[in-house]
C-alpha atoms as a PDB file:
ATOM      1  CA  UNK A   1       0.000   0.000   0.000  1.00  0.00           C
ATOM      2  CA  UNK A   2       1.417   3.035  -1.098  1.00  0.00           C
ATOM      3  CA  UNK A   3      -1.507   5.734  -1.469  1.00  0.00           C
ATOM      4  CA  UNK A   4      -4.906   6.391  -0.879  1.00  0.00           C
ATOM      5  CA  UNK A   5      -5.964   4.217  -3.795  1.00  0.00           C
ATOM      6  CA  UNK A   6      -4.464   1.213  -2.306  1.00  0.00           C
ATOM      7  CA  UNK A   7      -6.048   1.993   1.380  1.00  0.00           C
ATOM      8  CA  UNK A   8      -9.444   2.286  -0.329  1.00  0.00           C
ATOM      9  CA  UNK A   9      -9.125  -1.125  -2.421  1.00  0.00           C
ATOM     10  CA  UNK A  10      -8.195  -2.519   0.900  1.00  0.00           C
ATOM     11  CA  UNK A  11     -10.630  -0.879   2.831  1.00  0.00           C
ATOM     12  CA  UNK A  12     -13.644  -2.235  -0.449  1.00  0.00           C
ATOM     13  CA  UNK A  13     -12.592  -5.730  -0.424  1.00  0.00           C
ATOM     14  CA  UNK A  14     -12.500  -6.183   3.492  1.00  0.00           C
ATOM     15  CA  UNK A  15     -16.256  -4.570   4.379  1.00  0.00           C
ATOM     16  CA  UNK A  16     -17.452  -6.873   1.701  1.00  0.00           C
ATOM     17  CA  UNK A  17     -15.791  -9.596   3.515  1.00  0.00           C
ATOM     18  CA  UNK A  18     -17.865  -8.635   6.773  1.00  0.00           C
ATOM     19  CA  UNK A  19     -16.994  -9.772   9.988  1.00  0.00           C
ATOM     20  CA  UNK A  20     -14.009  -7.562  10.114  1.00  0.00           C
ATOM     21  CA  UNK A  21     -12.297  -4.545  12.280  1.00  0.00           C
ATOM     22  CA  UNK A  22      -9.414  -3.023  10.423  1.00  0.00           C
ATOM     23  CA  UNK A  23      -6.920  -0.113  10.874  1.00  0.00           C
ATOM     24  CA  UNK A  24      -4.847   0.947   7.783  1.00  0.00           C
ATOM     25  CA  UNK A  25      -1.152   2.183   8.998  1.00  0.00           C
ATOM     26  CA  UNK A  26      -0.579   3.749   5.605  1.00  0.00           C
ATOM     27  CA  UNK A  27       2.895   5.151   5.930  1.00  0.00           C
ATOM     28  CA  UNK A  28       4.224   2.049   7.427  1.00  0.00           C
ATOM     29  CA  UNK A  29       2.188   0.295   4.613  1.00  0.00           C
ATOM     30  CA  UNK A  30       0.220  -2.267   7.333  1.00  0.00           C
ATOM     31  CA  UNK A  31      -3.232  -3.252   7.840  1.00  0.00           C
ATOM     32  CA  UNK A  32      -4.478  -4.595  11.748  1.00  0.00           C
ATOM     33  CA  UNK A  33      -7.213  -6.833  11.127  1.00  0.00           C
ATOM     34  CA  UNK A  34      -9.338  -8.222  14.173  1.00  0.00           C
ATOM     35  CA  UNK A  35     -11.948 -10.774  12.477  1.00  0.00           C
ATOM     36  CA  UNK A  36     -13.590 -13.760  12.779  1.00  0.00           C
ATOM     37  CA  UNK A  37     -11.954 -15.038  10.001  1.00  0.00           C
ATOM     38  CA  UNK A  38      -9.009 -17.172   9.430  1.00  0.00           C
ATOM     39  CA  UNK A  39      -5.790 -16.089   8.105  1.00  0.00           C
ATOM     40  CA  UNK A  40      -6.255 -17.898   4.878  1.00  0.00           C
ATOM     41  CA  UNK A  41      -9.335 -16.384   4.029  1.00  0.00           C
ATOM     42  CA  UNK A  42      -7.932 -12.856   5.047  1.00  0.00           C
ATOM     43  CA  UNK A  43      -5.125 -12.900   2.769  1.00  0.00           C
ATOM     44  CA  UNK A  44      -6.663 -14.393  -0.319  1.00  0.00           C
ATOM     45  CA  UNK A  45      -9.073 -11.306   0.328  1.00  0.00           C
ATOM     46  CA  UNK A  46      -7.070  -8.908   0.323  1.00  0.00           C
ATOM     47  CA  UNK A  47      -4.862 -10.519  -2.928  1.00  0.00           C
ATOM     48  CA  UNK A  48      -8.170  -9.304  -4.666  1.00  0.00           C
ATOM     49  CA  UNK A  49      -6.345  -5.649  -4.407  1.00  0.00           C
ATOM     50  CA  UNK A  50      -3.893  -6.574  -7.070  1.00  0.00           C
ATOM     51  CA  UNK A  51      -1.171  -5.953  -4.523  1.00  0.00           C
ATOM     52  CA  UNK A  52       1.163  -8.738  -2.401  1.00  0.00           C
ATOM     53  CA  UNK A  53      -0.507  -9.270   1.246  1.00  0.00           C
ATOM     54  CA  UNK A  54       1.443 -11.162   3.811  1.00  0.00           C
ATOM     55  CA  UNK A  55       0.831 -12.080   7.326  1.00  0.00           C
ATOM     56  CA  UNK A  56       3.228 -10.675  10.448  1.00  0.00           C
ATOM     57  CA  UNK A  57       1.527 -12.183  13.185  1.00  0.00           C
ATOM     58  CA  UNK A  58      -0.271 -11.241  16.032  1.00  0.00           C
ATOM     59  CA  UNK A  59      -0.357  -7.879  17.566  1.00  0.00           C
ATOM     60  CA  UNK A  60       0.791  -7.434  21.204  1.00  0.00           C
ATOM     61  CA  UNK A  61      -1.190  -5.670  23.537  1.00  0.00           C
ATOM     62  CA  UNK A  62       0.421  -3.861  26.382  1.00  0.00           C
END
């Protein structure tokens, strides 16, 4: 994710997804996800952008 265009294709594909919470960290090109769906699932989603997607693990709450 590199602009606005990318946050927005992100942002498309995941509400029609449902079940999902997201924040987009733009400048550090990331996307938190809290959902009821699996990881799988998540990532072929968001391959429907056109762009790479990965998976970093789980975020730490302090």
């Amino acid at each position: 994710m590199t602009c606005e265009g990318c946050s927005n294709a992100v942002t498309r594909v995941l509400h029609k997804l449902g079940g999902v919470q997201f924040d987009i960290d733009l400048p550090n090109k990331k996307v938190c996800i809290d959902s009821e769906h699996n990881v799988d699932t998540l990532l072929e989603t968001l391959k429907k952008t056109g762009k790479n997607a990965s998976y970093l693990g789980e975020k730490s709450v302090q």
